[in-house]
PDB file of N, CA and C in Angstrom:
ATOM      1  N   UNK A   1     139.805 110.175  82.814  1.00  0.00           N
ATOM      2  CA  UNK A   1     139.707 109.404  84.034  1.00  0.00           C
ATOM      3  C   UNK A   1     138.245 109.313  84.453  1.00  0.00           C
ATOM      4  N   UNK A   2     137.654 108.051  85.085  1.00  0.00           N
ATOM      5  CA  UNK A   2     136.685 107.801  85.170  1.00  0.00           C
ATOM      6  C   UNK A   2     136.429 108.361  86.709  1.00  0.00           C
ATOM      7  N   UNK A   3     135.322 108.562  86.983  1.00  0.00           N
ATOM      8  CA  UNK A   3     134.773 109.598  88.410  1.00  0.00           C
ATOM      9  C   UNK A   3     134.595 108.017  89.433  1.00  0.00           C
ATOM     10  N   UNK A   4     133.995 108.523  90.704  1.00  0.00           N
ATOM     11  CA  UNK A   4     134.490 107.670  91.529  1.00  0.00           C
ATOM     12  C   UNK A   4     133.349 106.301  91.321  1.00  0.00           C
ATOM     13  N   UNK A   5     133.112 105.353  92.095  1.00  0.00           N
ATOM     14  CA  UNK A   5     131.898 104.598  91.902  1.00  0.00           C
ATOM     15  C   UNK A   5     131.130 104.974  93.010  1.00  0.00           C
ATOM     16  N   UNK A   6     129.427 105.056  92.812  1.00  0.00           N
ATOM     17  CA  UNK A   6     128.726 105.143  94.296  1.00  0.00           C
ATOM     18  C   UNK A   6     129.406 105.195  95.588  1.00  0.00           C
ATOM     19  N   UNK A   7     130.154 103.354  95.144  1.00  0.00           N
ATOM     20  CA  UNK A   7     130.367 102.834  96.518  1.00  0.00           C
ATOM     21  C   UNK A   7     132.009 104.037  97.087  1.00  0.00           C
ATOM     22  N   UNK A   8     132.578 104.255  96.323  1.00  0.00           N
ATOM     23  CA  UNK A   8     133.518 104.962  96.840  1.00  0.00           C
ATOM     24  C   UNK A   8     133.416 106.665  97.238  1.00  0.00           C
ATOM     25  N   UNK A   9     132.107 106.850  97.421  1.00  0.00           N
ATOM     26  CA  UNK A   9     131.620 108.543  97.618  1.00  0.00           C
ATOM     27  C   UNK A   9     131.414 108.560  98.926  1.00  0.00           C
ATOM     28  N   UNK A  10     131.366 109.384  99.670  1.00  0.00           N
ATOM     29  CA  UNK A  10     131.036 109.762 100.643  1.00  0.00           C
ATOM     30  C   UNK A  10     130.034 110.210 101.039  1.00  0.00           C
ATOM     31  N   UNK A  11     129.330 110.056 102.161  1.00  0.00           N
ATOM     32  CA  UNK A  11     127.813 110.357 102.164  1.00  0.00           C
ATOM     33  C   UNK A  11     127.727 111.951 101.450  1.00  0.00           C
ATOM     34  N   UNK A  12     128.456 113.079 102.022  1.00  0.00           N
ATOM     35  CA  UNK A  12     128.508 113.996 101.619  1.00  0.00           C
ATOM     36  C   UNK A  12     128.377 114.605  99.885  1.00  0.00           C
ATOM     37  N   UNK A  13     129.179 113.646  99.550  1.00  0.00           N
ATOM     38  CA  UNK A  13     129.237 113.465  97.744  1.00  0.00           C
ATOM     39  C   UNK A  13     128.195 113.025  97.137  1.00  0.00           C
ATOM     40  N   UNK A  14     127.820 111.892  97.847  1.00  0.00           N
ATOM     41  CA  UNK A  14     126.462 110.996  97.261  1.00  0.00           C
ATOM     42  C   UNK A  14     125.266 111.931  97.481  1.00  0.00           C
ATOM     43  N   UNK A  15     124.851 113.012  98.256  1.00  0.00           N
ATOM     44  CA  UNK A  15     124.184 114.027  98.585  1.00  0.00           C
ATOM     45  C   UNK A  15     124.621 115.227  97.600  1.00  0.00           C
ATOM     46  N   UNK A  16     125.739 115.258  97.219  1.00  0.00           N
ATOM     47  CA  UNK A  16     125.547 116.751  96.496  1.00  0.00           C
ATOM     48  C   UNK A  16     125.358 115.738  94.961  1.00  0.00           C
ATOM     49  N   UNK A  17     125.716 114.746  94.796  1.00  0.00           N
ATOM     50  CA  UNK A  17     125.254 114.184  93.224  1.00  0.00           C
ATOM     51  C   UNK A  17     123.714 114.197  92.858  1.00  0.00           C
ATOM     52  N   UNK A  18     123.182 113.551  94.136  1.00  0.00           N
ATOM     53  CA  UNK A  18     121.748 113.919  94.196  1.00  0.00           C
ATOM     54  C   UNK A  18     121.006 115.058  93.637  1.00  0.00           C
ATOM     55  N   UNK A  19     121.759 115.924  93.915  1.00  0.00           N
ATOM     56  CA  UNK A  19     120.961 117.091  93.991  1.00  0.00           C
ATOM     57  C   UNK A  19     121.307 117.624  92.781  1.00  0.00           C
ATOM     58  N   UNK A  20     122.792 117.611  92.367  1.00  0.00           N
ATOM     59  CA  UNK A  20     122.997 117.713  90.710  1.00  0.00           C
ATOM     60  C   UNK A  20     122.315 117.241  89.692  1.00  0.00           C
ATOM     61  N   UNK A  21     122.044 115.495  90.082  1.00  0.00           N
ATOM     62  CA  UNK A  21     121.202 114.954  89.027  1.00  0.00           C
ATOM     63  C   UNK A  21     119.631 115.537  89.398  1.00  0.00           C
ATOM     64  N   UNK A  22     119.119 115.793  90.578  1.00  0.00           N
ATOM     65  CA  UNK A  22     117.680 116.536  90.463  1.00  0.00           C
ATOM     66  C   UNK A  22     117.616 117.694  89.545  1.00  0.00           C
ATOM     67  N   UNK A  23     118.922 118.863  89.824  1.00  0.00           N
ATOM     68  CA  UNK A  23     119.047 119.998  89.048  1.00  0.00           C
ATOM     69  C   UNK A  23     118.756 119.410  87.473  1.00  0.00           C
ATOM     70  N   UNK A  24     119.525 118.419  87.108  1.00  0.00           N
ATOM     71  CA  UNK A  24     119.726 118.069  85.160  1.00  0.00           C
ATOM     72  C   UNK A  24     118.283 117.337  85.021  1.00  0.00           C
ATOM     73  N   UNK A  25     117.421 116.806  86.287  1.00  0.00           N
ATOM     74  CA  UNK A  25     116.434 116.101  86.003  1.00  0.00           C
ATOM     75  C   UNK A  25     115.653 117.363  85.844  1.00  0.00           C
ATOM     76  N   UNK A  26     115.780 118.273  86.207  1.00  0.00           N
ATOM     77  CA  UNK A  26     114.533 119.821  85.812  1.00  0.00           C
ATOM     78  C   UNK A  26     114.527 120.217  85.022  1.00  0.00           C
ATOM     79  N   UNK A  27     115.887 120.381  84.412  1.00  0.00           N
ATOM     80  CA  UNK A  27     116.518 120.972  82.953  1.00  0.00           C
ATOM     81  C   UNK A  27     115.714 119.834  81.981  1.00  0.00           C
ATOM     82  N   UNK A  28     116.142 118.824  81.793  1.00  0.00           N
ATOM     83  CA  UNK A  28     115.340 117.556  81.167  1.00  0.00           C
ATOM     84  C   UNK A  28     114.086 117.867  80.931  1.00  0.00           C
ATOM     85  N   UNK A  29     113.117 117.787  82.157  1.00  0.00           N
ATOM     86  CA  UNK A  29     111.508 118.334  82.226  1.00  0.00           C
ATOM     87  C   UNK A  29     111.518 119.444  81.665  1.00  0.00           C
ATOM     88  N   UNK A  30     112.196 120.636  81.383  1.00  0.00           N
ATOM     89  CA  UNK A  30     111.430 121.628  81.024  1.00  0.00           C
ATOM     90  C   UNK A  30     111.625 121.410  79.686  1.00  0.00           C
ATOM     91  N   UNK A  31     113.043 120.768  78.825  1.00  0.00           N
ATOM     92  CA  UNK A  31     112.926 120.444  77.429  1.00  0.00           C
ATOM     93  C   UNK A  31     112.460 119.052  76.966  1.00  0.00           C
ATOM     94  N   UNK A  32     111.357 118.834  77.765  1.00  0.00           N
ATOM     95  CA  UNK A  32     110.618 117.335  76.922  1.00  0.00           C
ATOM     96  C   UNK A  32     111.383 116.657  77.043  1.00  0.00           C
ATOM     97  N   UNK A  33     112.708 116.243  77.635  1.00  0.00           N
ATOM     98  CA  UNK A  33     113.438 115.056  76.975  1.00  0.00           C
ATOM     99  C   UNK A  33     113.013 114.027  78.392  1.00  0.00           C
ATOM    100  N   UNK A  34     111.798 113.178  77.331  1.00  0.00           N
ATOM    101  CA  UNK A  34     111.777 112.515  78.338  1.00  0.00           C
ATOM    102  C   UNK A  34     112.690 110.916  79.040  1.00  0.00           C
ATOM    103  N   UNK A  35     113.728 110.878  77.781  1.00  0.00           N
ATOM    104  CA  UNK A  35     114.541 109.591  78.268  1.00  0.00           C
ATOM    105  C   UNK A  35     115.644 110.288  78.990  1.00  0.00           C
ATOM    106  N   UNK A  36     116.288 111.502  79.214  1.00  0.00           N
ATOM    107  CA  UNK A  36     116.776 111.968  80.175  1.00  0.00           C
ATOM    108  C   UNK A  36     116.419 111.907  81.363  1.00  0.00           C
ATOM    109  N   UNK A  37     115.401 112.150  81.623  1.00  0.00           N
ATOM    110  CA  UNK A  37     114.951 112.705  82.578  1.00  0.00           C
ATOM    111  C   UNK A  37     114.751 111.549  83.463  1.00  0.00           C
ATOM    112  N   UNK A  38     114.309 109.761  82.885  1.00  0.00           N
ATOM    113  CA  UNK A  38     114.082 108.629  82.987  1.00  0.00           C
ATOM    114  C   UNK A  38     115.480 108.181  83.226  1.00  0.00           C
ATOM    115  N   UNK A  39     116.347 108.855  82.707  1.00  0.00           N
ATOM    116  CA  UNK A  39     117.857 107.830  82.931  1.00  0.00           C
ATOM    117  C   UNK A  39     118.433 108.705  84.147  1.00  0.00           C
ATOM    118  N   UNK A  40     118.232 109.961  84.618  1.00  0.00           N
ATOM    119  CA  UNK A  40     118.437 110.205  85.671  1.00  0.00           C
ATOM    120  C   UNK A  40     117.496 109.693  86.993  1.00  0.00           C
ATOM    121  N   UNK A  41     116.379 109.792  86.485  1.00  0.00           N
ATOM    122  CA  UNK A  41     115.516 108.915  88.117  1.00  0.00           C
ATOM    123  C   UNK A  41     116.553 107.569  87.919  1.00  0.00           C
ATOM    124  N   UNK A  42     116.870 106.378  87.321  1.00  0.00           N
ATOM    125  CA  UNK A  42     117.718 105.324  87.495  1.00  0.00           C
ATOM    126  C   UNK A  42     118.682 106.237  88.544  1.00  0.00           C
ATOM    127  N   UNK A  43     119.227 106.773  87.871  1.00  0.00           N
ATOM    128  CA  UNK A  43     120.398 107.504  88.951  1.00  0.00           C
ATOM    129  C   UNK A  43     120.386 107.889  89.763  1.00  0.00           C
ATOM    130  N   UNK A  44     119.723 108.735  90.249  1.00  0.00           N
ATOM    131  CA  UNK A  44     118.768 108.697  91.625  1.00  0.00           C
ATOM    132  C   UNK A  44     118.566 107.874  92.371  1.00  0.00           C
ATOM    133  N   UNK A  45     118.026 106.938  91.874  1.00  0.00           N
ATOM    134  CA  UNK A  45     117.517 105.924  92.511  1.00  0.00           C
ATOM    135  C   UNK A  45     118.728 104.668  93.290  1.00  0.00           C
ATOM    136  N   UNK A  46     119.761 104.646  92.611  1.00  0.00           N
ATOM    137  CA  UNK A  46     121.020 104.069  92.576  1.00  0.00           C
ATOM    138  C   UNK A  46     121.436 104.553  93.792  1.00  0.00           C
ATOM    139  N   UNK A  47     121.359 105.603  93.877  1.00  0.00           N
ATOM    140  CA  UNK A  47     122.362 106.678  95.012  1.00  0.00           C
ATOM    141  C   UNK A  47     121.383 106.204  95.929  1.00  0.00           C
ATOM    142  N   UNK A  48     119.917 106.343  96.169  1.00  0.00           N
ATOM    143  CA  UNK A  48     119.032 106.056  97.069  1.00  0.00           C
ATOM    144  C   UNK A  48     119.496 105.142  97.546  1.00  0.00           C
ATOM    145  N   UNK A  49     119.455 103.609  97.108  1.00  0.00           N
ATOM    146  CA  UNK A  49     120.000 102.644  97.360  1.00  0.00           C
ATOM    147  C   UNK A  49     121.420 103.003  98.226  1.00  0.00           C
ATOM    148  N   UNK A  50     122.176 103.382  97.926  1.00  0.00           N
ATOM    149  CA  UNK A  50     123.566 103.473  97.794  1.00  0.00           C
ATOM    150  C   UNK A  50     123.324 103.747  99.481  1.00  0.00           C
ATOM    151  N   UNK A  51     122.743 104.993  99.507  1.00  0.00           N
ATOM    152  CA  UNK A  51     122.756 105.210 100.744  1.00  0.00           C
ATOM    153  C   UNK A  51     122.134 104.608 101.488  1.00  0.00           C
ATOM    154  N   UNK A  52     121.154 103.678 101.648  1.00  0.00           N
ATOM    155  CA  UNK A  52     119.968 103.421 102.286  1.00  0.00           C
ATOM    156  C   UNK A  52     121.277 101.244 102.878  1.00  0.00           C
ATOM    157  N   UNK A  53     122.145 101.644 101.896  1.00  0.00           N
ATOM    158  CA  UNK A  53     123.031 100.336 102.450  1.00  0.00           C
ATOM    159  C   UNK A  53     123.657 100.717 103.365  1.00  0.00           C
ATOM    160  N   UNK A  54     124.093 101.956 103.964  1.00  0.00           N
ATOM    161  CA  UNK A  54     125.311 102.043 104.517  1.00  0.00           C
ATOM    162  C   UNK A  54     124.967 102.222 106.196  1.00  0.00           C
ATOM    163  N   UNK A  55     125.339 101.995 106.900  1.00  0.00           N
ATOM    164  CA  UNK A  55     125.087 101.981 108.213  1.00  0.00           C
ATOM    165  C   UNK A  55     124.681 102.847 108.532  1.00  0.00           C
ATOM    166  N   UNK A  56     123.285 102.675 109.542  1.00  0.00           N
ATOM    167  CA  UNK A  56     122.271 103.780 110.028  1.00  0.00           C
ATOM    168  C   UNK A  56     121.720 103.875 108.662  1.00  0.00           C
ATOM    169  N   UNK A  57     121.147 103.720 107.312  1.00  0.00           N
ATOM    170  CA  UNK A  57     120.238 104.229 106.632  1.00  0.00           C
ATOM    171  C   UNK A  57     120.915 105.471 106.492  1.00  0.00           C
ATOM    172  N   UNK A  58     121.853 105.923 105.678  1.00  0.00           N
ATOM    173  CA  UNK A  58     121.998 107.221 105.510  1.00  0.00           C
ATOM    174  C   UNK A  58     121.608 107.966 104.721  1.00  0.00           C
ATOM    175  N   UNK A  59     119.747 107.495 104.236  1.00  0.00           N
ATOM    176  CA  UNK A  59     119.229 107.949 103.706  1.00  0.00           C
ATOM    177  C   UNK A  59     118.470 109.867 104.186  1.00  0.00           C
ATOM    178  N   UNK A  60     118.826 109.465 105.241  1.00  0.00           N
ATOM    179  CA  UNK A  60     118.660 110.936 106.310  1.00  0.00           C
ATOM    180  C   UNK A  60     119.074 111.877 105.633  1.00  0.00           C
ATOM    181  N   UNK A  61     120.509 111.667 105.138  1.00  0.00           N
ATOM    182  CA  UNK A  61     121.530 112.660 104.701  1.00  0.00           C
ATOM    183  C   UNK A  61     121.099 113.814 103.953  1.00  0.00           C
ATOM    184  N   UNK A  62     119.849 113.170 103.455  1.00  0.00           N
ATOM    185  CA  UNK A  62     118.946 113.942 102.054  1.00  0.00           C
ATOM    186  C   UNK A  62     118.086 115.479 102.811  1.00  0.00           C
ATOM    187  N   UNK A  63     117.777 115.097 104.270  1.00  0.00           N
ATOM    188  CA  UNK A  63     117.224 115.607 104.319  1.00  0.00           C
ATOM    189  C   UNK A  63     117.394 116.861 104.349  1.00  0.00           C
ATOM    190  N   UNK A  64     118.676 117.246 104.531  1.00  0.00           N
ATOM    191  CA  UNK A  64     118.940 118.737 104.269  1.00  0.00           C
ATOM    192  C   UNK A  64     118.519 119.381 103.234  1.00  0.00           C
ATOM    193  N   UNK A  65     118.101 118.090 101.472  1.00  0.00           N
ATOM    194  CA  UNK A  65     117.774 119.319 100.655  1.00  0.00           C
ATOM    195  C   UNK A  65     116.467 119.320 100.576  1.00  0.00           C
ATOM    196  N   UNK A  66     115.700 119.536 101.261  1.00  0.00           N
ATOM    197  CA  UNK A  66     114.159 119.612 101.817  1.00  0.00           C
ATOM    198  C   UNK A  66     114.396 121.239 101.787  1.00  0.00           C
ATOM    199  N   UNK A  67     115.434 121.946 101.740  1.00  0.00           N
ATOM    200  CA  UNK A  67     115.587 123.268 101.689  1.00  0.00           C
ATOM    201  C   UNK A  67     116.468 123.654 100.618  1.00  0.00           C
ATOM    202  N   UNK A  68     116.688 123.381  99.797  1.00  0.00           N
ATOM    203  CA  UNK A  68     117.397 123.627  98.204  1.00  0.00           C
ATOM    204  C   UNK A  68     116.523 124.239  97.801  1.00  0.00           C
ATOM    205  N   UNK A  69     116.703 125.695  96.585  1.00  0.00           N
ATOM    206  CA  UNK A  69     116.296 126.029  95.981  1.00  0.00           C
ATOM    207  C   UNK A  69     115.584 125.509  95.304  1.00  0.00           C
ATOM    208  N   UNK A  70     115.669 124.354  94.284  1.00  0.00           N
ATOM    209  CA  UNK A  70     115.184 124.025  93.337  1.00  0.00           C
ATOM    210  C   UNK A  70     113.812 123.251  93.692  1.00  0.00           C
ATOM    211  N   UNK A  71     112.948 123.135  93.617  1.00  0.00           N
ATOM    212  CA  UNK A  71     111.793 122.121  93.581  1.00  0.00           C
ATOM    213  C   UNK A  71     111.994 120.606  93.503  1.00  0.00           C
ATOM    214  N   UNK A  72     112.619 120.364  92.146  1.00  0.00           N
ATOM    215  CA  UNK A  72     112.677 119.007  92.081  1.00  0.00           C
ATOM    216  C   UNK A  72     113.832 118.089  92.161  1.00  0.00           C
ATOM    217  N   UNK A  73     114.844 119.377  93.207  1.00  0.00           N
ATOM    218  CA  UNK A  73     115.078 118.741  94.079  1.00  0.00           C
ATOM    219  C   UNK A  73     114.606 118.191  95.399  1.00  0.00           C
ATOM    220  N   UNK A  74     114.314 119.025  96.140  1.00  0.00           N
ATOM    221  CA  UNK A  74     113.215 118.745  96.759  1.00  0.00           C
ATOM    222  C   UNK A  74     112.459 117.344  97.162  1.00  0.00           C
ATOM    223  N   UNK A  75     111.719 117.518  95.891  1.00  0.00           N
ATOM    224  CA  UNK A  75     110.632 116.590  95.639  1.00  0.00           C
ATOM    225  C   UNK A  75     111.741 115.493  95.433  1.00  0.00           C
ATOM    226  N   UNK A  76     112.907 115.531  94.859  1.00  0.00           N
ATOM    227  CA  UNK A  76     113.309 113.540  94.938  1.00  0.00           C
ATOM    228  C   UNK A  76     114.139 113.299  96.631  1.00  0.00           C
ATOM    229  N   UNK A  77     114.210 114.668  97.192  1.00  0.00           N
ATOM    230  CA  UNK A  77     114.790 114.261  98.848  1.00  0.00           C
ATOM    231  C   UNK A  77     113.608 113.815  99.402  1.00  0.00           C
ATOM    232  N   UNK A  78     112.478 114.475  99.636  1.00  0.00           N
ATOM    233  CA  UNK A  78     111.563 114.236 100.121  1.00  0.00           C
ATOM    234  C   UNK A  78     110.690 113.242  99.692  1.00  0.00           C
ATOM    235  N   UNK A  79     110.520 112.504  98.770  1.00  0.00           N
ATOM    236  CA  UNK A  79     110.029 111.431  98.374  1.00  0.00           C
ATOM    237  C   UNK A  79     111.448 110.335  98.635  1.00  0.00           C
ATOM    238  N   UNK A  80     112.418 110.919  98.775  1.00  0.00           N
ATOM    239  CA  UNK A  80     113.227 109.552  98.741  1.00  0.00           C
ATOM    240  C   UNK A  80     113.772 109.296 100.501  1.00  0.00           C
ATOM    241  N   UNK A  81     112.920 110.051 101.065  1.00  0.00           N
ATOM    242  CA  UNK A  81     113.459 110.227 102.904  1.00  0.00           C
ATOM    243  C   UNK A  81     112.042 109.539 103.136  1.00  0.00           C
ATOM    244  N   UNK A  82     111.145 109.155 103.039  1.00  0.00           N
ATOM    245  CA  UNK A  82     109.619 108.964 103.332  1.00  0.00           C
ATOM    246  C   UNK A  82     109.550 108.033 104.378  1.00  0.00           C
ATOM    247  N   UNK A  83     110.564 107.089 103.900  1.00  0.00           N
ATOM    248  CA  UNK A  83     111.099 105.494 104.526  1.00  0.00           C
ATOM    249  C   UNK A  83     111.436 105.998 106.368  1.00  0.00           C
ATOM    250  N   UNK A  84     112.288 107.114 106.299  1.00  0.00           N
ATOM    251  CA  UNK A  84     113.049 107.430 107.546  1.00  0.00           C
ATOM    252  C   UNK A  84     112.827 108.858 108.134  1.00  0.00           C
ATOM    253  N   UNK A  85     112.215 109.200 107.464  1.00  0.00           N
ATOM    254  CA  UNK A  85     111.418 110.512 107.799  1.00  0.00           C
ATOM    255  C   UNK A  85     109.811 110.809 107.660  1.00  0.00           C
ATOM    256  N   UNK A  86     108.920 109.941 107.825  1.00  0.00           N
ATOM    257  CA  UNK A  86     108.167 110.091 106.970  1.00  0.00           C
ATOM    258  C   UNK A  86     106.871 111.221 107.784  1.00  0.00           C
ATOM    259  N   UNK A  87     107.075 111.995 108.776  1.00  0.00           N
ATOM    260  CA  UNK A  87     106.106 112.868 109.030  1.00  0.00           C
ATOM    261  C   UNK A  87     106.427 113.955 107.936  1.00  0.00           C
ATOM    262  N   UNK A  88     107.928 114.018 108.617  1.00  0.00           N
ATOM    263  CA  UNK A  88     108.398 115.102 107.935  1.00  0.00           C
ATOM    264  C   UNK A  88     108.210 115.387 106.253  1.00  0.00           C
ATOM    265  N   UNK A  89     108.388 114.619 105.711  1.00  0.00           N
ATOM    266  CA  UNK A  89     108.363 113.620 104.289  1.00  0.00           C
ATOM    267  C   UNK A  89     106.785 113.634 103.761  1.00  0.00           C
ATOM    268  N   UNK A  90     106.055 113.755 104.571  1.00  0.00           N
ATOM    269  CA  UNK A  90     104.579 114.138 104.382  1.00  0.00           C
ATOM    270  C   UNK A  90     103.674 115.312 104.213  1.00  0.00           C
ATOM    271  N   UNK A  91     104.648 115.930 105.897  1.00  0.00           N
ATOM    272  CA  UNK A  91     104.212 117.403 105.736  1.00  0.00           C
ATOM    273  C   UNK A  91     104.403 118.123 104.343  1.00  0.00           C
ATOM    274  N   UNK A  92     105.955 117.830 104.298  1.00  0.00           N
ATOM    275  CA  UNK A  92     106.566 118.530 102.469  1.00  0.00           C
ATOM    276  C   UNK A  92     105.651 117.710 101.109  1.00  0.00           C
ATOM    277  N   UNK A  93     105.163 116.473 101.079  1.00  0.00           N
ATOM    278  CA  UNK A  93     104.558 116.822  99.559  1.00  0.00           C
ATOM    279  C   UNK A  93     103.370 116.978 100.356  1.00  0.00           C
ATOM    280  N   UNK A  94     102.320 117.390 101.333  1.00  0.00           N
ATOM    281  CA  UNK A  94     101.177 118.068 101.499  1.00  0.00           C
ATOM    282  C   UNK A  94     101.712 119.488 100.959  1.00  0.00           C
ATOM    283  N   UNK A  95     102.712 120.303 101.487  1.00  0.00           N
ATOM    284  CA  UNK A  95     102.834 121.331 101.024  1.00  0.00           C
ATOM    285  C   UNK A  95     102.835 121.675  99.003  1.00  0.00           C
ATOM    286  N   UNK A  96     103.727 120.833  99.133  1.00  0.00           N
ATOM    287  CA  UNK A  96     103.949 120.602  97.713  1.00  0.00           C
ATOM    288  C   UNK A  96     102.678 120.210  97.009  1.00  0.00           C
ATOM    289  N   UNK A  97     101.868 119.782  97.090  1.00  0.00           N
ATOM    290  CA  UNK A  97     100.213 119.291  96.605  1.00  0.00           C
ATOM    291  C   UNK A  97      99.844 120.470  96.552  1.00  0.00           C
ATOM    292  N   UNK A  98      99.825 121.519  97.436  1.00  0.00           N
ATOM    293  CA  UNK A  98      98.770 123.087  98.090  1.00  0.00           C
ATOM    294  C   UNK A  98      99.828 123.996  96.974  1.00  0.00           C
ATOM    295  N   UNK A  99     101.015 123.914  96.564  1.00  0.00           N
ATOM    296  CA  UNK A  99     101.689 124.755  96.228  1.00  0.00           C
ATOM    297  C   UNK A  99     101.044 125.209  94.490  1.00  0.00           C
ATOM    298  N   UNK A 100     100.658 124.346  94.021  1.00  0.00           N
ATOM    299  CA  UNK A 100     100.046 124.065  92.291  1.00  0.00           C
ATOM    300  C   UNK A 100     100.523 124.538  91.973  1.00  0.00           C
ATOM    301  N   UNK A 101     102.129 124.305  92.023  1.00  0.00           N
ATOM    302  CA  UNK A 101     103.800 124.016  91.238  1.00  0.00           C
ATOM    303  C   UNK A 101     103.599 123.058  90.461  1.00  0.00           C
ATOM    304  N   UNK A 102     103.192 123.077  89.258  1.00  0.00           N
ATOM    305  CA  UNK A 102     103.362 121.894  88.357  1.00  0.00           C
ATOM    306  C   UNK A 102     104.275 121.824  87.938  1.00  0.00           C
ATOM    307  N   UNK A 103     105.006 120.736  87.365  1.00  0.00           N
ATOM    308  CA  UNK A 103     104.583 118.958  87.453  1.00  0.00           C
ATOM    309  C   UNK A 103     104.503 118.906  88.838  1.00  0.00           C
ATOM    310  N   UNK A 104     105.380 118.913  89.692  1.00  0.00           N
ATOM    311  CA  UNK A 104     105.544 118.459  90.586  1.00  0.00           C
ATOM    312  C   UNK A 104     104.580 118.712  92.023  1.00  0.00           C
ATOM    313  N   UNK A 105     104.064 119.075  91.834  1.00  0.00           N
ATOM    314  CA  UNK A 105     102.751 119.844  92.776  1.00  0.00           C
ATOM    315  C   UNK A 105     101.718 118.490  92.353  1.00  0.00           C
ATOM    316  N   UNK A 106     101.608 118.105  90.765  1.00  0.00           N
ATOM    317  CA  UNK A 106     100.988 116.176  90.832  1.00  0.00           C
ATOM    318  C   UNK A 106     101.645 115.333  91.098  1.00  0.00           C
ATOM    319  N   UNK A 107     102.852 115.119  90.998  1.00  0.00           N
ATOM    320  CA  UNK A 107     103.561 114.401  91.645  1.00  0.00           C
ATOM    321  C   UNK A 107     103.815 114.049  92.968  1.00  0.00           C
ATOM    322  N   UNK A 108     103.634 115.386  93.508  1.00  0.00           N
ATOM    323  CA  UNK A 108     103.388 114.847  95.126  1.00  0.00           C
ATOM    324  C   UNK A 108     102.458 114.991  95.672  1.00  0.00           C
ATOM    325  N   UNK A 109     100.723 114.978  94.819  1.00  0.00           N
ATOM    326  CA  UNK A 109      99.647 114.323  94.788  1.00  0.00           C
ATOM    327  C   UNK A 109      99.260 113.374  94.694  1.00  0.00           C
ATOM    328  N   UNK A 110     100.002 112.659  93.819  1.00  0.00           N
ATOM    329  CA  UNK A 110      99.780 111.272  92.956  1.00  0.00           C
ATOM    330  C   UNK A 110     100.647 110.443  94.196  1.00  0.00           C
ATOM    331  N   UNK A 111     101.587 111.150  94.612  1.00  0.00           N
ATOM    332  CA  UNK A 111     102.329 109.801  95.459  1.00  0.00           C
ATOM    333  C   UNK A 111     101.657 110.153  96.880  1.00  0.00           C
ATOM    334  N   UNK A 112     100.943 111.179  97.195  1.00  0.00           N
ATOM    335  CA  UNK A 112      99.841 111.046  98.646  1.00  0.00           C
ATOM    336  C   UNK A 112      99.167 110.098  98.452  1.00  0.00           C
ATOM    337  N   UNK A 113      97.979 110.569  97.170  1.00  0.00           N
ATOM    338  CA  UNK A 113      97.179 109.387  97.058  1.00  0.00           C
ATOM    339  C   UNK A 113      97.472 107.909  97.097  1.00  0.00           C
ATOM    340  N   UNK A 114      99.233 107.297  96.445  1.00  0.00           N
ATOM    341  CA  UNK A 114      99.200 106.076  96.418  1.00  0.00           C
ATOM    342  C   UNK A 114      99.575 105.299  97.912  1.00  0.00           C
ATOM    343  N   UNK A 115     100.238 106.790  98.782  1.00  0.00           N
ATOM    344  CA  UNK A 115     100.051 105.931  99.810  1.00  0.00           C
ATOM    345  C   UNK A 115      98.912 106.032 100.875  1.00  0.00           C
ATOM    346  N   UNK A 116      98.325 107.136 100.724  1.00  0.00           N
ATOM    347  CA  UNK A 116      96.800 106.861 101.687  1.00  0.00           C
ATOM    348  C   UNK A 116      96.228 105.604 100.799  1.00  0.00           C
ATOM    349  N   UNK A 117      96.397 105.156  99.644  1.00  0.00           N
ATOM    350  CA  UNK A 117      95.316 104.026  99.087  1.00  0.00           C
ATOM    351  C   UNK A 117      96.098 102.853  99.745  1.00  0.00           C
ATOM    352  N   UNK A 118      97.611 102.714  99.818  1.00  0.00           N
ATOM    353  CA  UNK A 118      98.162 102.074 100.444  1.00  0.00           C
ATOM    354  C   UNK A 118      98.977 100.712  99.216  1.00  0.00           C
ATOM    355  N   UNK A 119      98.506 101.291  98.370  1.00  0.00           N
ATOM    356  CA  UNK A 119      99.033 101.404  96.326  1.00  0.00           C
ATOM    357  C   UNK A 119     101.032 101.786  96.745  1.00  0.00           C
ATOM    358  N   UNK A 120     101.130 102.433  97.362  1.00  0.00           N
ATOM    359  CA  UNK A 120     102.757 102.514  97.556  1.00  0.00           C
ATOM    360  C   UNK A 120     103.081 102.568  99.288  1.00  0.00           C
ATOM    361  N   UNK A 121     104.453 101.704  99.666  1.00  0.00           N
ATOM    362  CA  UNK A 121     104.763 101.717 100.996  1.00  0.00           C
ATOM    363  C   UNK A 121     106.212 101.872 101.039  1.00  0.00           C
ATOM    364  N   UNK A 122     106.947 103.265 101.362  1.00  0.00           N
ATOM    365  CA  UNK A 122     108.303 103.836 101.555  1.00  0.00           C
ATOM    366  C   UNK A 122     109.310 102.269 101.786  1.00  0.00           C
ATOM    367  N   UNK A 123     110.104 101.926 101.491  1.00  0.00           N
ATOM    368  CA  UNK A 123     110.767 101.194 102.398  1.00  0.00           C
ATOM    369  C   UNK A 123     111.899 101.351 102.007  1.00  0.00           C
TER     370      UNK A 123
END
């Protein structure tokens, strides 16, 4: 049997998938695989969407895992809340920049810099 579609999840669901596919997106990074790791940001990104349709932007929803264990989880809540959170969303990859947690410690260097250059705009 096939699992549900986006559209039939619940914000709640669409939030813990998130954070599953961040978990398999770390696993991915640490074994090189880099078309994994590429076919989960799609997925990610899907759900972003997903949520960001539904009344009120329930892209918020994310923000709870701004406190997940994992890092890169983290880093795809907090890069993917920027739009609707974005002090908050700032403070965390400044932290994340100071932390020199790599990869992801450049990653949320690289995406400061593109938006102080003004090279990227949340929406």
């Amino acid at each position: 049997m096939k699992g549900k579609s986006l559209k039939e999840m619940s914000v709640d669901e669409l939030v813990d998938r998130f954070a599953d596919l961040g978990l398999r997106q770390y696993r991915a990074e640490l074994e090189d695989d880099h078309a994994a790791f590429n076919r989960l940001f799609d997925q990610l990104r899907d759900i972003r969407y997903e949520l960001k349709s539904r009344d009120g932007d329930q892209r918020t929803a994310l923000l709870r895992l701004y406190e997940h264990p994992n890092m890169q989880v983290r880093l795809n809540a907090v890069k993917s809340t920027l739009a609707v959170a974005p002090q908050a969303a700032r403070e965390a990859l400044e932290a994340f920049a100071a932390s020199h947690h790599y990869p992801q410690a450049g990653d949320a260097g690289m995406t400061l810099f593109a938006l102080d250059d003004g090279i990227f705009e949340p929406k």
